[in-house]
C-alpha atoms as a PDB file:
ATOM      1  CA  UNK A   1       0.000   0.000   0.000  1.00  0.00           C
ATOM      2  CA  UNK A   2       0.947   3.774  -1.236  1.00  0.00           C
ATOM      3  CA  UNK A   3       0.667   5.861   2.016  1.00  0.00           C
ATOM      4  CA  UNK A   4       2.446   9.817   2.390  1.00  0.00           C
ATOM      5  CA  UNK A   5       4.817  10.342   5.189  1.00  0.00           C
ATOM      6  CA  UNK A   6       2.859  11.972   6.782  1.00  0.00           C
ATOM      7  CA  UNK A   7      -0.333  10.018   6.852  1.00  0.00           C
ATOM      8  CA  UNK A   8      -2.815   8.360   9.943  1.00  0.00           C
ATOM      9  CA  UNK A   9      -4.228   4.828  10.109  1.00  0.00           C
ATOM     10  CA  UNK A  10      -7.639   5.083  10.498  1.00  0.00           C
ATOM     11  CA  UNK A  11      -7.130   4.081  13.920  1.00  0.00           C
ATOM     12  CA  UNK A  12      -6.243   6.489  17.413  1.00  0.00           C
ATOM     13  CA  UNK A  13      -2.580   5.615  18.258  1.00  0.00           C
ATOM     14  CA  UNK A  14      -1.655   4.298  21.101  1.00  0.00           C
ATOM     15  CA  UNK A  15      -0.658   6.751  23.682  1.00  0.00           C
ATOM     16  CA  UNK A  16       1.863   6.313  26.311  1.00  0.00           C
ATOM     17  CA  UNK A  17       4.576   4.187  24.010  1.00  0.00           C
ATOM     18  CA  UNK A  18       7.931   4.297  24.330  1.00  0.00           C
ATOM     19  CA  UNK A  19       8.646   6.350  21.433  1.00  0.00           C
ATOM     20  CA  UNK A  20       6.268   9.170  23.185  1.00  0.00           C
ATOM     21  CA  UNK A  21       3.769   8.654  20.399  1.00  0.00           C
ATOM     22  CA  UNK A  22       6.415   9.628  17.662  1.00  0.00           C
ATOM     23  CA  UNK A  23       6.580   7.865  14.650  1.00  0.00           C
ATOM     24  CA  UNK A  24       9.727   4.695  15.025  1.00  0.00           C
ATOM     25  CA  UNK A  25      11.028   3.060  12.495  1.00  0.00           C
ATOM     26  CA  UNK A  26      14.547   1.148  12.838  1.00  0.00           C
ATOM     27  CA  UNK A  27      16.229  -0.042   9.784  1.00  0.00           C
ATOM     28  CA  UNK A  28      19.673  -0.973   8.983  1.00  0.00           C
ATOM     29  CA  UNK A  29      21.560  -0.550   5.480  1.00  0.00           C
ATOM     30  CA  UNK A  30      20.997  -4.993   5.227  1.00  0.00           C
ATOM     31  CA  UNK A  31      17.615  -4.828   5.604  1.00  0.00           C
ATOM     32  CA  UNK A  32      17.403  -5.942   9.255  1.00  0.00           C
ATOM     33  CA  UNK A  33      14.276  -4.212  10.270  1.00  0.00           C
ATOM     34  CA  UNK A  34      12.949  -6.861  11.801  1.00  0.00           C
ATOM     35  CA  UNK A  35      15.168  -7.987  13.960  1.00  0.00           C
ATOM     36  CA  UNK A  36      15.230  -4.472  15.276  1.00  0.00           C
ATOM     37  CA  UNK A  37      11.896  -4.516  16.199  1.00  0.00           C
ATOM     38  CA  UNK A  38      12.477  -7.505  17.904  1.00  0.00           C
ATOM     39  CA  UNK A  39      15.571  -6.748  19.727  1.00  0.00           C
ATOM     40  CA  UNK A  40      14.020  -3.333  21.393  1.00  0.00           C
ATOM     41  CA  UNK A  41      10.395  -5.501  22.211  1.00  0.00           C
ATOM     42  CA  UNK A  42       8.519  -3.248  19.520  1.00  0.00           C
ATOM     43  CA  UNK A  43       5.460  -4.664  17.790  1.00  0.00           C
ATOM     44  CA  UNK A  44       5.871  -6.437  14.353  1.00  0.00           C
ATOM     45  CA  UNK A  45       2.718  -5.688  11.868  1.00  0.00           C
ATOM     46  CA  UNK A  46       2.388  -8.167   9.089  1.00  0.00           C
ATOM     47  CA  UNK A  47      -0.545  -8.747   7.097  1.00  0.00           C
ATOM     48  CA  UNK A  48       0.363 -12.370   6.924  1.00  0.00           C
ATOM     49  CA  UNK A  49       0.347 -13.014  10.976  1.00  0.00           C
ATOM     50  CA  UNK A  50      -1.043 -15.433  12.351  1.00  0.00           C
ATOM     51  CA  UNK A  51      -1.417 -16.916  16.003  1.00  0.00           C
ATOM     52  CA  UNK A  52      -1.816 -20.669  14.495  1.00  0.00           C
ATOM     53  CA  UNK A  53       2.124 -20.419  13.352  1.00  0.00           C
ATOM     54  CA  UNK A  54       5.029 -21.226  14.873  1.00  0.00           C
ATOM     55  CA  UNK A  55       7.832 -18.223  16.239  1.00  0.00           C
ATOM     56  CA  UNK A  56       7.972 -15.958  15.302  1.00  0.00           C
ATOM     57  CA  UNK A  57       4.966 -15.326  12.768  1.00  0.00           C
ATOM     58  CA  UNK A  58       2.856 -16.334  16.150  1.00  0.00           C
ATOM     59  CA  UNK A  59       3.916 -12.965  17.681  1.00  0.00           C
ATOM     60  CA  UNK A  60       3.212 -10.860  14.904  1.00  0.00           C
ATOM     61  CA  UNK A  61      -0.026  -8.066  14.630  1.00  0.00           C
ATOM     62  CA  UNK A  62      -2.098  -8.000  11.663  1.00  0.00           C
ATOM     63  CA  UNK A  63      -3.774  -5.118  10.571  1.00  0.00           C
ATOM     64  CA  UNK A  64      -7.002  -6.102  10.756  1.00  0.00           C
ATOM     65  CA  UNK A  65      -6.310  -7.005  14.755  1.00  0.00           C
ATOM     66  CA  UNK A  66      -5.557  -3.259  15.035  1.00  0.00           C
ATOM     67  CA  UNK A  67      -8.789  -2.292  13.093  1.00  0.00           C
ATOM     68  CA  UNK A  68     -11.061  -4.842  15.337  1.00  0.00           C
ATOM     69  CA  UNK A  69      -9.314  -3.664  18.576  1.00  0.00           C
ATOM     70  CA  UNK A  70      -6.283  -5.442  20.364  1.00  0.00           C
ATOM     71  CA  UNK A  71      -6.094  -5.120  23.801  1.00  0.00           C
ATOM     72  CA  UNK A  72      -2.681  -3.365  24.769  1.00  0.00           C
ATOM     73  CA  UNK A  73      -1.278  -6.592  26.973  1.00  0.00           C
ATOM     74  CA  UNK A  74      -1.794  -8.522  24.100  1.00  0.00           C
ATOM     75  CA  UNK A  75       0.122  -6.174  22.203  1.00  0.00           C
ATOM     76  CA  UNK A  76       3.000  -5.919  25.464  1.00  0.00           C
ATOM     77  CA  UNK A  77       3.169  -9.768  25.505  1.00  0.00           C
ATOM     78  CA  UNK A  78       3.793 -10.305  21.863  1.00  0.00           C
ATOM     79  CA  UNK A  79       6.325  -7.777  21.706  1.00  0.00           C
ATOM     80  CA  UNK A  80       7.870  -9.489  25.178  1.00  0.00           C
ATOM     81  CA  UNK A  81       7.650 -12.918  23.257  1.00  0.00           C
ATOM     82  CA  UNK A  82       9.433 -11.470  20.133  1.00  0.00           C
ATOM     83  CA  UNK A  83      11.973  -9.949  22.316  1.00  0.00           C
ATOM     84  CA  UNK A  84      12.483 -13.105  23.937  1.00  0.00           C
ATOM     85  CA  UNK A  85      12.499 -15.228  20.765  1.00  0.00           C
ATOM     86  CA  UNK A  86      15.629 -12.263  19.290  1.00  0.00           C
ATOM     87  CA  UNK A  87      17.653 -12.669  22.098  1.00  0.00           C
ATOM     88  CA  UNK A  88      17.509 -16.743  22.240  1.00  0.00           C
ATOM     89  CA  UNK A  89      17.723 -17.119  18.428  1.00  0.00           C
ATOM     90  CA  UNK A  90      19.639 -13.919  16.974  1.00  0.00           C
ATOM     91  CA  UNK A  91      21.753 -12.054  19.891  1.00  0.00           C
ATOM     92  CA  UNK A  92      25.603 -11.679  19.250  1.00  0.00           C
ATOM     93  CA  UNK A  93      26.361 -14.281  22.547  1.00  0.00           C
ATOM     94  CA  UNK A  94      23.907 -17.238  20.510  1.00  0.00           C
ATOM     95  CA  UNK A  95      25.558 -16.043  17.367  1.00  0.00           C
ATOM     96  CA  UNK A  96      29.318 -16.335  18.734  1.00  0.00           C
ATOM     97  CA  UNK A  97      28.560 -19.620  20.548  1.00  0.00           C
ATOM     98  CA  UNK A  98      27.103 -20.820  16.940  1.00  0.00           C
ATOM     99  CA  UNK A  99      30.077 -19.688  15.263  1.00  0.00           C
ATOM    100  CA  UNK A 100      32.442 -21.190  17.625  1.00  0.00           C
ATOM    101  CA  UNK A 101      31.040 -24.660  17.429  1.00  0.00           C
ATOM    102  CA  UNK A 102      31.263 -24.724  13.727  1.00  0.00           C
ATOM    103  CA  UNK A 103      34.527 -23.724  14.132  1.00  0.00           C
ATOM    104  CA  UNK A 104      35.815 -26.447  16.163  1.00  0.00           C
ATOM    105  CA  UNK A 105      34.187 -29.185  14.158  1.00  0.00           C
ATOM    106  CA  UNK A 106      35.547 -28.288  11.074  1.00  0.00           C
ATOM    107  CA  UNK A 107      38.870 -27.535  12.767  1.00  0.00           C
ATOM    108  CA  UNK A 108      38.647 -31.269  14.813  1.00  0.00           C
ATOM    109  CA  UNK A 109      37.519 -32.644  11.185  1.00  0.00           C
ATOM    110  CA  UNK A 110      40.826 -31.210   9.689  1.00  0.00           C
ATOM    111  CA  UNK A 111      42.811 -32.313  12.511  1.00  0.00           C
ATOM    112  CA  UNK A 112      41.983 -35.827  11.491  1.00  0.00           C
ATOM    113  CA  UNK A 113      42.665 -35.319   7.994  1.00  0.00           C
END
């Protein structure tokens, strides 16, 4: 969808957010959005979520949840679980512990070369 900068959803924001009801948006020059929004607990809206999936697509806010009303726990908790789901899957400590085990089974597999 076409929007201008400076356009509304059709829908009151959400006052009291930690962005003091400014418009967010984190990117990154790789196209990492996502995992920014994840990584500082922000909501995720995708017009393909849906609660039946598995993680992350389970945490993620469809428009239409926003147009029917979604309470604002519901909204807390998902970001919480994304958060959550970041940090186990995608933080730099799981990342270097990844790294490091590939490292020494390749460098055990060459040692027995």
């Amino acid at each position: 969808m076409c929007v201008d900068n400076d356009s509304r959803p059709p829908i009151t924001p959400i006052a009291g957010g930690s962005a003091g009801g400014k418009d967010l948006q984190l990117t990154s020059a790789d196209g990492t959005t996502f995992m920014a929004y994840a990584a500082h607990q922000l909501n995720v809206l995708a017009e393909f979520a849906n609660p039946a999936e598995s993680p992350p697509v389970c945490w993620l806010v469809a428009p239409a949840e926003l147009l029917n009303g979604i309470d604002r726990r519901e909204l807390d908790r998902r970001a919480e679980c994304l958060r959550m789901w970041e940090e186990q899957n995608c933080s730099w400590d799981v990342i270097a512990t990844r790294l490091g085990r590939a490292l020494a089974i390749e460098n055990g597999a060459a040692d027995r070369n």
